[in-house]
PDB file of N, CA and C in Angstrom:
ATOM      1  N   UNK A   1      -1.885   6.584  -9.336  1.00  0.00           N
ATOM      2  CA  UNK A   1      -1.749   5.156  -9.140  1.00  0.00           C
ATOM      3  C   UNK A   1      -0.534   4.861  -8.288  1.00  0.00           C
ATOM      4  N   UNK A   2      -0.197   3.403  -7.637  1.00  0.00           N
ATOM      5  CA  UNK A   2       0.384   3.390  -6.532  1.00  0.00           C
ATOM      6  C   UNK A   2       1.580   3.232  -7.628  1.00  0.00           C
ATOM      7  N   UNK A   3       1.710   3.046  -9.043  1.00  0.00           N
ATOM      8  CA  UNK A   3       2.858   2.961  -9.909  1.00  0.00           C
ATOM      9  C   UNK A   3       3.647   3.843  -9.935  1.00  0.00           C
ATOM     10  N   UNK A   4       2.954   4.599  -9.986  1.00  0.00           N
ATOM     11  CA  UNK A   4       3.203   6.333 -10.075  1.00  0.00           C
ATOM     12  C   UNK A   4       4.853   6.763  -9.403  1.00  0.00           C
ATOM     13  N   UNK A   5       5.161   7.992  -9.836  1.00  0.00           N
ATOM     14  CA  UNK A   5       6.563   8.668  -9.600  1.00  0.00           C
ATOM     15  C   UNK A   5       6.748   8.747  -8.034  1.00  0.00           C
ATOM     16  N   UNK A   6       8.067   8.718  -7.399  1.00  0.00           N
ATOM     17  CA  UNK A   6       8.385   8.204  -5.984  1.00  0.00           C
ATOM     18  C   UNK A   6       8.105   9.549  -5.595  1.00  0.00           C
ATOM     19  N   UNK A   7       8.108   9.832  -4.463  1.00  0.00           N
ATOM     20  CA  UNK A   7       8.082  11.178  -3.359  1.00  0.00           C
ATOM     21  C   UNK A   7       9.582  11.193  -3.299  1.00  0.00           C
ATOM     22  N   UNK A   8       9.765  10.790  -2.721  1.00  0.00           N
ATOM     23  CA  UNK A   8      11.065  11.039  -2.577  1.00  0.00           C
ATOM     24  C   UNK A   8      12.308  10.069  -3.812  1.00  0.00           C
ATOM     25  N   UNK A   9      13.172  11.296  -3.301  1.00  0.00           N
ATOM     26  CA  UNK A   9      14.341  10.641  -4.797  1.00  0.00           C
ATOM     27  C   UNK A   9      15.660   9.853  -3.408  1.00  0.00           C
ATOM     28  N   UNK A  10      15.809   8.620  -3.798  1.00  0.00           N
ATOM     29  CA  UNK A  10      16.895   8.144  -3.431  1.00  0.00           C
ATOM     30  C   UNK A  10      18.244   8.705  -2.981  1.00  0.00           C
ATOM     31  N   UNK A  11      18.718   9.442  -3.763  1.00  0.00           N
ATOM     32  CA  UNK A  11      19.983  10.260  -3.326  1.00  0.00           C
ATOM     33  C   UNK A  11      19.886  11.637  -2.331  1.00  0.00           C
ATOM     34  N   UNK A  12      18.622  11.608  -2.047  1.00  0.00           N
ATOM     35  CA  UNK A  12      18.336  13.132  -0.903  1.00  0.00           C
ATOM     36  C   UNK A  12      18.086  12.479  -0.208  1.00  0.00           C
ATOM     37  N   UNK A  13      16.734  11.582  -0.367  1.00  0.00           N
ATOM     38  CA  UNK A  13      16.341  10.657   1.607  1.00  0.00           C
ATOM     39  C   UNK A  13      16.506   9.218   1.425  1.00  0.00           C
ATOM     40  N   UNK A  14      17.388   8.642   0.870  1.00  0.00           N
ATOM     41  CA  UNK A  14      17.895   7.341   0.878  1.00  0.00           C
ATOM     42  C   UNK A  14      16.685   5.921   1.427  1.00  0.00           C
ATOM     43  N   UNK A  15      16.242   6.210   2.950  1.00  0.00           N
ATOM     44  CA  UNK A  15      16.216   5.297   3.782  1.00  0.00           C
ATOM     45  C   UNK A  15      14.190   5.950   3.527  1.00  0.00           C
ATOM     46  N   UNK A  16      13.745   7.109   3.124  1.00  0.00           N
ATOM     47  CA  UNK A  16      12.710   7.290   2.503  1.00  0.00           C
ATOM     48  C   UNK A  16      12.618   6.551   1.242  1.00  0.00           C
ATOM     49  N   UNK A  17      13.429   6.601   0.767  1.00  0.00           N
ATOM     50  CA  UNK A  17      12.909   5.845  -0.258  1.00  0.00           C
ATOM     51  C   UNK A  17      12.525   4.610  -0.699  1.00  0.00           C
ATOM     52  N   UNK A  18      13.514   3.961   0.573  1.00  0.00           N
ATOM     53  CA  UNK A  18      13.358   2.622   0.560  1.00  0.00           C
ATOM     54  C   UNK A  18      11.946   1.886   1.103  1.00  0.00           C
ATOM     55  N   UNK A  19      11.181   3.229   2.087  1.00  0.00           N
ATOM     56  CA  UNK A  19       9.995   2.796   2.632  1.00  0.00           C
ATOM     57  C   UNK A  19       9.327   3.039   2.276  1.00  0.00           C
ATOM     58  N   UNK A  20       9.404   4.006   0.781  1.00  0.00           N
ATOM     59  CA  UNK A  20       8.515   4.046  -0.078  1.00  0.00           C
ATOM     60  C   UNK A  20       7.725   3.007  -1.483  1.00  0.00           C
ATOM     61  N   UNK A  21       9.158   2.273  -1.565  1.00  0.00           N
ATOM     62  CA  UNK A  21       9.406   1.455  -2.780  1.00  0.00           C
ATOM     63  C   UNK A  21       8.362   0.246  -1.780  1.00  0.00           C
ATOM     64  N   UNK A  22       8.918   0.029  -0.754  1.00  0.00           N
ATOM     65  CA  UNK A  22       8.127  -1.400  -0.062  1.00  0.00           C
ATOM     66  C   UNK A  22       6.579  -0.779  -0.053  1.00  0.00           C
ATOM     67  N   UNK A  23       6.307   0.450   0.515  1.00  0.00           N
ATOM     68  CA  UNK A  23       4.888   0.566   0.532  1.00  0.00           C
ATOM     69  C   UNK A  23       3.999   0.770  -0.695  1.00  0.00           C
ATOM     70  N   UNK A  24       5.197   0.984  -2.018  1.00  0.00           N
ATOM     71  CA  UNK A  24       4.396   1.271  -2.837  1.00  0.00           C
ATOM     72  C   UNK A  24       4.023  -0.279  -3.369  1.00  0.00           C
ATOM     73  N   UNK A  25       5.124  -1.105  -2.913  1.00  0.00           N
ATOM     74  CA  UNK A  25       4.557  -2.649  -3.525  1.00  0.00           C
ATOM     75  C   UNK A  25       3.304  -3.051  -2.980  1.00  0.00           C
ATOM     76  N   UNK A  26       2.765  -2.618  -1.693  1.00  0.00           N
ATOM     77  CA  UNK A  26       1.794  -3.138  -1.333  1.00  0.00           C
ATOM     78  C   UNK A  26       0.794  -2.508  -1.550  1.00  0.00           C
ATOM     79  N   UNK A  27       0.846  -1.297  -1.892  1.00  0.00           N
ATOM     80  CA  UNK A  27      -0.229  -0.207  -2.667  1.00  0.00           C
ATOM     81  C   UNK A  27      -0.543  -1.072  -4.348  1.00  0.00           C
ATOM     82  N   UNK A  28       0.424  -1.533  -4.910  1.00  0.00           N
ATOM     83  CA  UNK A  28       0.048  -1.848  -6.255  1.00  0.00           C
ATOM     84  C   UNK A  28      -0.843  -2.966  -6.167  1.00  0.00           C
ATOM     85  N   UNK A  29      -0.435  -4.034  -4.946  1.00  0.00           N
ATOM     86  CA  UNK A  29      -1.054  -5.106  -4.588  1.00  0.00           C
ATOM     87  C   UNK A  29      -2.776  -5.269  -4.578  1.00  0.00           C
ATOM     88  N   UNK A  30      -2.980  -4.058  -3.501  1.00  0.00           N
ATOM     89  CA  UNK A  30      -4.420  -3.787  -3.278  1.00  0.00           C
ATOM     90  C   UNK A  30      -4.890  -2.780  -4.509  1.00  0.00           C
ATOM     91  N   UNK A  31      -4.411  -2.551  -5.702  1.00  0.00           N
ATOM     92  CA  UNK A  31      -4.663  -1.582  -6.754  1.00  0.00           C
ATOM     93  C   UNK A  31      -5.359  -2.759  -7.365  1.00  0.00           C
ATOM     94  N   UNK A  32      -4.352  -4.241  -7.703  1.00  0.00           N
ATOM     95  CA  UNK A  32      -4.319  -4.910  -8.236  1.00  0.00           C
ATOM     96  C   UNK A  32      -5.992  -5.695  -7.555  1.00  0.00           C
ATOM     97  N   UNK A  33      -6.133  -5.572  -6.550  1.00  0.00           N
ATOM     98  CA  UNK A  33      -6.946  -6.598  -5.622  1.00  0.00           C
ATOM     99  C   UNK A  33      -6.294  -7.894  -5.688  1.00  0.00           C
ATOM    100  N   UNK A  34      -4.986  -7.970  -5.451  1.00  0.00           N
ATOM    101  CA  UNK A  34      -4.771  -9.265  -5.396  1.00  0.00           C
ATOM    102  C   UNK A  34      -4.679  -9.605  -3.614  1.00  0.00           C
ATOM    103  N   UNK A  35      -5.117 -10.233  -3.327  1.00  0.00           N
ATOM    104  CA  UNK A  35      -5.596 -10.832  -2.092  1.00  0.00           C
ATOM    105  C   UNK A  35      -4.556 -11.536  -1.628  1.00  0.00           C
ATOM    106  N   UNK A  36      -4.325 -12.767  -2.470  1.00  0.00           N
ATOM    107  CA  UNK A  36      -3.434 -13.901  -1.998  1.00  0.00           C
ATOM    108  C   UNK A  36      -1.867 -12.928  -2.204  1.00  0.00           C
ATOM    109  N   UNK A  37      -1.888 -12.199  -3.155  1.00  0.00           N
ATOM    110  CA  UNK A  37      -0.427 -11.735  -3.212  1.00  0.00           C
ATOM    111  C   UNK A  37      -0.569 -10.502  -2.357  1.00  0.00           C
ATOM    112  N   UNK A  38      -0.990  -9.871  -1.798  1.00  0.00           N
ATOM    113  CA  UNK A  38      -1.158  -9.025  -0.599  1.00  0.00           C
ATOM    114  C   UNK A  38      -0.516  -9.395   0.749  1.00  0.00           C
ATOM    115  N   UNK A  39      -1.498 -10.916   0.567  1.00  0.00           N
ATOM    116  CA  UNK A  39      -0.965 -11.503   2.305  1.00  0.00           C
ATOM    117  C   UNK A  39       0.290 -12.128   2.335  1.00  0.00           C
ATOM    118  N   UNK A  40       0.977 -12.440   0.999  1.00  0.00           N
ATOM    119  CA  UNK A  40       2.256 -12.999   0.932  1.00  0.00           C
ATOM    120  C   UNK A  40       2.981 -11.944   0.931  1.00  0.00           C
ATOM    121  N   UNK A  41       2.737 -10.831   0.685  1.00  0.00           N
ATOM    122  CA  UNK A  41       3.943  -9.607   0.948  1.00  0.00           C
ATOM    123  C   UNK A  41       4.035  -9.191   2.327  1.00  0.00           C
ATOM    124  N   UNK A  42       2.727  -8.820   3.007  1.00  0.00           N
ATOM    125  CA  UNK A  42       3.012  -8.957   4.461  1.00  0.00           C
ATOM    126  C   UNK A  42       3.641 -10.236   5.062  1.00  0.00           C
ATOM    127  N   UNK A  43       2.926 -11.689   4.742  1.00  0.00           N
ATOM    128  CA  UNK A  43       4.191 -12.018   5.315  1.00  0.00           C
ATOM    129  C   UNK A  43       5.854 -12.266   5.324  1.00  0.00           C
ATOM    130  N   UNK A  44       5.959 -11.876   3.758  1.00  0.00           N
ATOM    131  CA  UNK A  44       7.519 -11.806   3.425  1.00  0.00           C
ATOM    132  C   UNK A  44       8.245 -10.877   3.891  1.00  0.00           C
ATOM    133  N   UNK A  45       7.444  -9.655   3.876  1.00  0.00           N
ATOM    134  CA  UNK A  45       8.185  -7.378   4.251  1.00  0.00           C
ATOM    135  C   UNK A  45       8.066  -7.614   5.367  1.00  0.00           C
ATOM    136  N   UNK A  46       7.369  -7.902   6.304  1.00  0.00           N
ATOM    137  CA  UNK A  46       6.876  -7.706   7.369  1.00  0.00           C
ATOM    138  C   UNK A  46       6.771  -6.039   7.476  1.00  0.00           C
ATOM    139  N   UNK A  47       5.763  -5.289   6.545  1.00  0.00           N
ATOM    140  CA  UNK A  47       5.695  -3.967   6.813  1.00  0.00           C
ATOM    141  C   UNK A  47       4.224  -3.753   7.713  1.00  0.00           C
ATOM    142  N   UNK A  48       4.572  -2.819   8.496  1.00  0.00           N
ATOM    143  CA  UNK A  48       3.700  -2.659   9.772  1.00  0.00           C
ATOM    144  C   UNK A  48       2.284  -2.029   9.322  1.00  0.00           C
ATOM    145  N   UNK A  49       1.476  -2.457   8.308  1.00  0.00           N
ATOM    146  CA  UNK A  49       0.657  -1.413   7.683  1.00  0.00           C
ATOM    147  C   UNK A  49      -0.544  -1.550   9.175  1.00  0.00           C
ATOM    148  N   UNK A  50      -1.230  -0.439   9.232  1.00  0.00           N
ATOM    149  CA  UNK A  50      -2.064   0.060  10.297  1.00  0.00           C
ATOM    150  C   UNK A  50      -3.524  -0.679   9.210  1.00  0.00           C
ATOM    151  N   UNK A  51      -4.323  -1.030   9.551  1.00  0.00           N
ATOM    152  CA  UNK A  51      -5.460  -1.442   8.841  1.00  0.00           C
ATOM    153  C   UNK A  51      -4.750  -3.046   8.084  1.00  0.00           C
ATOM    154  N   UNK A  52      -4.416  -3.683   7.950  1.00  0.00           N
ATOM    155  CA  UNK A  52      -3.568  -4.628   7.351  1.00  0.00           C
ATOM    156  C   UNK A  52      -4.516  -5.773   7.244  1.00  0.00           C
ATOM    157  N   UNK A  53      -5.582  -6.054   8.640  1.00  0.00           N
ATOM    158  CA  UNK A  53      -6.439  -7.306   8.542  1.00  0.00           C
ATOM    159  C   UNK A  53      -7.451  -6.227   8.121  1.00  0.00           C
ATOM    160  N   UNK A  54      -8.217  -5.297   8.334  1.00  0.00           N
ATOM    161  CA  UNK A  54      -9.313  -4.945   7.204  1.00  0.00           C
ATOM    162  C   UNK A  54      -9.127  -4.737   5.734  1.00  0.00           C
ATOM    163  N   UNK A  55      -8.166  -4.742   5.521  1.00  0.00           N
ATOM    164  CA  UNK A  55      -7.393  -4.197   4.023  1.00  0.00           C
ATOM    165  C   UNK A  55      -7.630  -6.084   3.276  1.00  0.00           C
ATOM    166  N   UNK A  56      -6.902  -6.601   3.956  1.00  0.00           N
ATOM    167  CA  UNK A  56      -6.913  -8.272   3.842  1.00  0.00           C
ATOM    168  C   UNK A  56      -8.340  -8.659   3.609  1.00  0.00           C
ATOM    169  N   UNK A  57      -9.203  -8.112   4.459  1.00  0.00           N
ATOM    170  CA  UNK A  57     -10.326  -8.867   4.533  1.00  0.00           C
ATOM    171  C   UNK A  57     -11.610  -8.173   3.210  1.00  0.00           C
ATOM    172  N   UNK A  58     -11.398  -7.123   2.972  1.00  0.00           N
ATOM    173  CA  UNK A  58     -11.702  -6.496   1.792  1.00  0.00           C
ATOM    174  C   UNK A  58     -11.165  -6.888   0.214  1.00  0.00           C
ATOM    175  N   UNK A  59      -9.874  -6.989   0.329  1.00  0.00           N
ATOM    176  CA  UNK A  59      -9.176  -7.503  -0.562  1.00  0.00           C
ATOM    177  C   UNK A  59      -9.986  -9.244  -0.954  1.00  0.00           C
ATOM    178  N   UNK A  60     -10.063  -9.679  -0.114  1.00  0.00           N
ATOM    179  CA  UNK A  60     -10.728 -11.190  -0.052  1.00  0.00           C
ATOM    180  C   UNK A  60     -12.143 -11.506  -0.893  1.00  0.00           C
ATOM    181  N   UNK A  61     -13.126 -10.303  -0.074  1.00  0.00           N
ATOM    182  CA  UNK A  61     -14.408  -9.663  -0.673  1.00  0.00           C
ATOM    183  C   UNK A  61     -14.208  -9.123  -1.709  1.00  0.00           C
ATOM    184  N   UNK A  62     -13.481  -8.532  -2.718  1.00  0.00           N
ATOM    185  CA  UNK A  62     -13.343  -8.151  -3.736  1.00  0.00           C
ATOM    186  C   UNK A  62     -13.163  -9.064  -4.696  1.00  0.00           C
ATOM    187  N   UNK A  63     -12.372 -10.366  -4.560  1.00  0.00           N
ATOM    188  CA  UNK A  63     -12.060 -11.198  -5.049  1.00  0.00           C
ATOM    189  C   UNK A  63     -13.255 -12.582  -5.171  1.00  0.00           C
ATOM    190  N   UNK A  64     -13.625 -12.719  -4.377  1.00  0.00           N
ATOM    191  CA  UNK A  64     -14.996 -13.427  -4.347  1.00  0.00           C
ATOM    192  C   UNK A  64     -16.367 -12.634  -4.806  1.00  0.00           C
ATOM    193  N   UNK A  65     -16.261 -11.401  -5.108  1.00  0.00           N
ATOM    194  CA  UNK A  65     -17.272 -10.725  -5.373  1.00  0.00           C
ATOM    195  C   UNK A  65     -18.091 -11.162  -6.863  1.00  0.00           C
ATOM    196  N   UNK A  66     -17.093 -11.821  -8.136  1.00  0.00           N
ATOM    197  CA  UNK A  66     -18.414 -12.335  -9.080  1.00  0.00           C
ATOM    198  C   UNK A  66     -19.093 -13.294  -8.505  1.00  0.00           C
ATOM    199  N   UNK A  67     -18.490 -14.468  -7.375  1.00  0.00           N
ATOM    200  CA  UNK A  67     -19.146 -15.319  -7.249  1.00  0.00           C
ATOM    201  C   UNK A  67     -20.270 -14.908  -6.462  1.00  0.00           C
ATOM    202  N   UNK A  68     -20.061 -13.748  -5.334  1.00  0.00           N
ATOM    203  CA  UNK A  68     -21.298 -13.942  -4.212  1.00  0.00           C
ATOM    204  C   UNK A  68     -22.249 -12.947  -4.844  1.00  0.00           C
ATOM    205  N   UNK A  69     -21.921 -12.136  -5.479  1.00  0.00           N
ATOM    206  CA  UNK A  69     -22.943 -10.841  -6.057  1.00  0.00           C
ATOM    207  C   UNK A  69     -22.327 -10.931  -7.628  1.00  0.00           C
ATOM    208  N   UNK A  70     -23.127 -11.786  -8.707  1.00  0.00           N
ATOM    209  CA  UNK A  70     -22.761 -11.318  -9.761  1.00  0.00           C
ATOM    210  C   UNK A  70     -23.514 -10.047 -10.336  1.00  0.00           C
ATOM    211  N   UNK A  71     -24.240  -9.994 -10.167  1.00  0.00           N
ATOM    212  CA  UNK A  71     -24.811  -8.349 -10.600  1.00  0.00           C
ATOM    213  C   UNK A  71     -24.028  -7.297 -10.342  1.00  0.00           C
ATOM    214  N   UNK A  72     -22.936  -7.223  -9.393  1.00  0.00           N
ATOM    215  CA  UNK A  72     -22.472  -6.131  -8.530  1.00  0.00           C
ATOM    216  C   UNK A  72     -21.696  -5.442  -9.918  1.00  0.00           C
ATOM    217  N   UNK A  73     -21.552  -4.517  -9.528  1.00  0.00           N
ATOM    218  CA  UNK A  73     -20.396  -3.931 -10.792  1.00  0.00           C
ATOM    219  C   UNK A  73     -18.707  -3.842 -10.492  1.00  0.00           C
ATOM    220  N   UNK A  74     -18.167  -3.805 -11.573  1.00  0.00           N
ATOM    221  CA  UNK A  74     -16.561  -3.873 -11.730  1.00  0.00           C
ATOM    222  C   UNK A  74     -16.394  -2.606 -10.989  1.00  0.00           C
ATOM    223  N   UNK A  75     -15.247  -3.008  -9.772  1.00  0.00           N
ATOM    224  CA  UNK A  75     -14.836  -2.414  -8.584  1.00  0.00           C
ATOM    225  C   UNK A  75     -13.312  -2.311  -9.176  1.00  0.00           C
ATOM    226  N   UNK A  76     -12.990  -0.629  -9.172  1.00  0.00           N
ATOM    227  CA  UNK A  76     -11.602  -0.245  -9.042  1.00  0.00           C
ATOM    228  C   UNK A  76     -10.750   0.375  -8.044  1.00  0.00           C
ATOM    229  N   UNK A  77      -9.427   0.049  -7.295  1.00  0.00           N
ATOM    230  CA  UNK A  77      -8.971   0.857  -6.546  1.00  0.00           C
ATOM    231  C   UNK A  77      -7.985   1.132  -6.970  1.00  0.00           C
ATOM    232  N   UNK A  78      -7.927   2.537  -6.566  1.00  0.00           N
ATOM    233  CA  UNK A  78      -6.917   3.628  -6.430  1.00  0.00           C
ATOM    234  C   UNK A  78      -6.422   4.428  -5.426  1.00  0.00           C
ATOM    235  N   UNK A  79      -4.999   4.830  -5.388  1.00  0.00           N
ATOM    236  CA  UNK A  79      -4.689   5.278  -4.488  1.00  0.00           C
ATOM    237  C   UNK A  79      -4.243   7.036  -4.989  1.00  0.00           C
ATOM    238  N   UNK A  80      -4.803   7.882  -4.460  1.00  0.00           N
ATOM    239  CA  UNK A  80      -4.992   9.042  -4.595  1.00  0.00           C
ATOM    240  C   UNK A  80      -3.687   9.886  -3.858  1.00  0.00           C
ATOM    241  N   UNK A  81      -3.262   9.385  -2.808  1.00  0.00           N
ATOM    242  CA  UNK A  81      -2.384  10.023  -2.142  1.00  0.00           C
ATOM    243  C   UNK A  81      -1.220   9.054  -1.594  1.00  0.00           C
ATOM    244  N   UNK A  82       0.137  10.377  -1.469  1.00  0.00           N
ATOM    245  CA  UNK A  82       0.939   9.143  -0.428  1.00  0.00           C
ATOM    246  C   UNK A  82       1.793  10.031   0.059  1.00  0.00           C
ATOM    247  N   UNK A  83       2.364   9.969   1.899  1.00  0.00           N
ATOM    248  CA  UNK A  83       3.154  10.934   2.033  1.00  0.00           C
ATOM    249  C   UNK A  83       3.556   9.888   3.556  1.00  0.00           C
ATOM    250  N   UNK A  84       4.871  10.894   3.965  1.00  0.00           N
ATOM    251  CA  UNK A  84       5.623  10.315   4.860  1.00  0.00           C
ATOM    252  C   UNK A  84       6.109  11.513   6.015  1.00  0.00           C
ATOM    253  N   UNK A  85       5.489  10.690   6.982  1.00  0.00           N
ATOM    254  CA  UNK A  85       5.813  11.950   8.498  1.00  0.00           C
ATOM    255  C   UNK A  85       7.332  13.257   8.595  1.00  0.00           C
ATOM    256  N   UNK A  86       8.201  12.137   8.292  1.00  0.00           N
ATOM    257  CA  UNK A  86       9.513  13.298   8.116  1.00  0.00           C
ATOM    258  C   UNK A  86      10.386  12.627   7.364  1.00  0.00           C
ATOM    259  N   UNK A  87      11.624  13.137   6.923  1.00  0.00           N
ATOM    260  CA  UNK A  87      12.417  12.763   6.695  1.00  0.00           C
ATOM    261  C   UNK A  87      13.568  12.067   7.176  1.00  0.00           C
ATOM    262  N   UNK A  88      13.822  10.939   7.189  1.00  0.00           N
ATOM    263  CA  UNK A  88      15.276  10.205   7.832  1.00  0.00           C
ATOM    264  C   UNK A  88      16.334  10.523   7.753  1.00  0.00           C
ATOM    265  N   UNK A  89      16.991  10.488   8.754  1.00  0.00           N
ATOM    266  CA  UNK A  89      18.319  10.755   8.621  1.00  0.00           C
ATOM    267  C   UNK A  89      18.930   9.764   8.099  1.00  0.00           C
ATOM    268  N   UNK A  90      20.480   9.739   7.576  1.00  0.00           N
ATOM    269  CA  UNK A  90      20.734   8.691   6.862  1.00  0.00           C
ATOM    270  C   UNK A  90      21.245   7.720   7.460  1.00  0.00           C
ATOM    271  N   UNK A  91      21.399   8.042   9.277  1.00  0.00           N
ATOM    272  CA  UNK A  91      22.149   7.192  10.136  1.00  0.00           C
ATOM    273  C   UNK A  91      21.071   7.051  11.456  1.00  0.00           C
ATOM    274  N   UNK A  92      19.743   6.870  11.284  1.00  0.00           N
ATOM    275  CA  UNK A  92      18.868   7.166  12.171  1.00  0.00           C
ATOM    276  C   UNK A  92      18.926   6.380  13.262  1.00  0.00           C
ATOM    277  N   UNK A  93      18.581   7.112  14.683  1.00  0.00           N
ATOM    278  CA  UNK A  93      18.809   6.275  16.529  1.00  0.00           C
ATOM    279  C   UNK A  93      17.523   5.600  16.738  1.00  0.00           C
ATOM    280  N   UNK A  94      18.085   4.973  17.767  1.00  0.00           N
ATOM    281  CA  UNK A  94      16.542   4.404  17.575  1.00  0.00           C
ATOM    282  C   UNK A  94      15.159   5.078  17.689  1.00  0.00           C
ATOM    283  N   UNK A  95      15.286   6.709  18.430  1.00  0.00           N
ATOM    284  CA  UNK A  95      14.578   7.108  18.620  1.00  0.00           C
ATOM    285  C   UNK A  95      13.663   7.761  17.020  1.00  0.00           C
ATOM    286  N   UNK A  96      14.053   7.320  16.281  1.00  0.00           N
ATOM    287  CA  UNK A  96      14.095   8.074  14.495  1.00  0.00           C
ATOM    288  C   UNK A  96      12.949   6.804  14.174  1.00  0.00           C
ATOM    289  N   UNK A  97      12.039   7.858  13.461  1.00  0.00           N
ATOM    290  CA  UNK A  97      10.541   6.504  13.201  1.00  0.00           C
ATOM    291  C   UNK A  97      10.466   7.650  11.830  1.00  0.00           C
ATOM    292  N   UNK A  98       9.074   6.717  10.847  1.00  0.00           N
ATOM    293  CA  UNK A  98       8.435   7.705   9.854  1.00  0.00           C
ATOM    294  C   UNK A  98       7.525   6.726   9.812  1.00  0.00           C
ATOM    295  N   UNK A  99       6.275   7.129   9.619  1.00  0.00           N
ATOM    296  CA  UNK A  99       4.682   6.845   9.159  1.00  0.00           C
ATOM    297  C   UNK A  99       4.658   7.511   8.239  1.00  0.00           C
ATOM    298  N   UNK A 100       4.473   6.204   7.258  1.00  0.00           N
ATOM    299  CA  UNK A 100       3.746   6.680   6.002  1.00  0.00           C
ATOM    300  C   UNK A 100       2.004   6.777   5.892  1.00  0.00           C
ATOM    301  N   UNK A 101       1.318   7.615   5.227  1.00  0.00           N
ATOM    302  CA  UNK A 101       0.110   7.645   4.747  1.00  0.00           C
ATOM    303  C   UNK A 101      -0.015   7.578   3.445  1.00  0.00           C
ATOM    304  N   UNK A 102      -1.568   6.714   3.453  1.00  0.00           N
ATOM    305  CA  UNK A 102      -1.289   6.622   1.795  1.00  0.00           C
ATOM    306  C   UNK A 102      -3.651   6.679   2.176  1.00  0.00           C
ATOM    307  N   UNK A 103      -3.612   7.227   1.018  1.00  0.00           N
ATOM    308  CA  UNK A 103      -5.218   7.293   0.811  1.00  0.00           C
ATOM    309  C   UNK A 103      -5.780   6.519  -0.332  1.00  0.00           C
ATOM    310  N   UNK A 104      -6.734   5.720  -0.271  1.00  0.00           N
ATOM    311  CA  UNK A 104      -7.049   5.021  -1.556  1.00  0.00           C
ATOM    312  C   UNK A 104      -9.091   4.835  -2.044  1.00  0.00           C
ATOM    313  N   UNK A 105      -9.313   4.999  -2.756  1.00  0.00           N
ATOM    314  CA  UNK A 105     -10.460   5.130  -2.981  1.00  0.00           C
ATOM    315  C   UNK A 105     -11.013   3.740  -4.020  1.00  0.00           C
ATOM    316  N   UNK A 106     -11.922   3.021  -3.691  1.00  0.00           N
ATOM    317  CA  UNK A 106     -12.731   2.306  -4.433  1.00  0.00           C
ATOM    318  C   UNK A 106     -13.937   3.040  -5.411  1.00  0.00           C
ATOM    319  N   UNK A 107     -14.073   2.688  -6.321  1.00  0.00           N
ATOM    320  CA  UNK A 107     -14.870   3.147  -7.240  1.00  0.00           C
ATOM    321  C   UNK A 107     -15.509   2.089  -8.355  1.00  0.00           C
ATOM    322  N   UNK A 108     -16.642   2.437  -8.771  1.00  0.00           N
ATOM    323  CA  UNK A 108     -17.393   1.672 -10.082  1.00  0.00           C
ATOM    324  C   UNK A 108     -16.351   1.810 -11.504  1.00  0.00           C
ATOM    325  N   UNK A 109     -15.513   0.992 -12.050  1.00  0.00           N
ATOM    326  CA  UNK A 109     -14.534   0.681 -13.257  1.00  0.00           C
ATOM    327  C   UNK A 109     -15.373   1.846 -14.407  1.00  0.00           C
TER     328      UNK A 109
END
């Protein structure tokens, strides 16, 4: 779960961790399917997530889903994975980036 124990520990990659804690808020978000609190974290973090309007627009469909398909069944997501390109330095140039990945799976509750 996106609750789950950090990758990295604060006192080894500092500036990892910090981009972990923000991505994991938005991992709990879409765990949660919360929609409206999804799009208020992007616009508060401004974190650069790659997929961000399909993620949004799913999140939306999930949330309207008793009304448009009540037959459908209870939809859970999870996030299975999470990892980060390299490690930061603790004084990084501008040339210093990290992409995070994170994998998440929908499933029948």
């Amino acid at each position: 779960a996106a609750a789950g124990k950090l990758v990295n520990r604060p006192e080894a990659a500092p500036l990892n961790a910090k981009i972990e804690t923000l991505d994991r808020q938005g991992m709990e978000l879409i765990e949660a399917q919360d929609s409206p609190g999804f799009r208020r974290y992007l616009e508060n973090c401004q974190n650069t997530i790659c997929g961000r309007n399909p993620i949004a627009i799913l999140l939306e469909i999930l949330r309207q889903r008793p009304q448009m398909f009540p037959s459908c069944p209870q939809l859970r997501c999870e996030f299975v994975h999470y990892s980060q390109s390299q490690t930061m330095p603790t004084r990084p140039s501008a040339n210093d980036s990290c992409v995070s990945y994170a994998a998440g799976v929908i499933q029948v509750a």
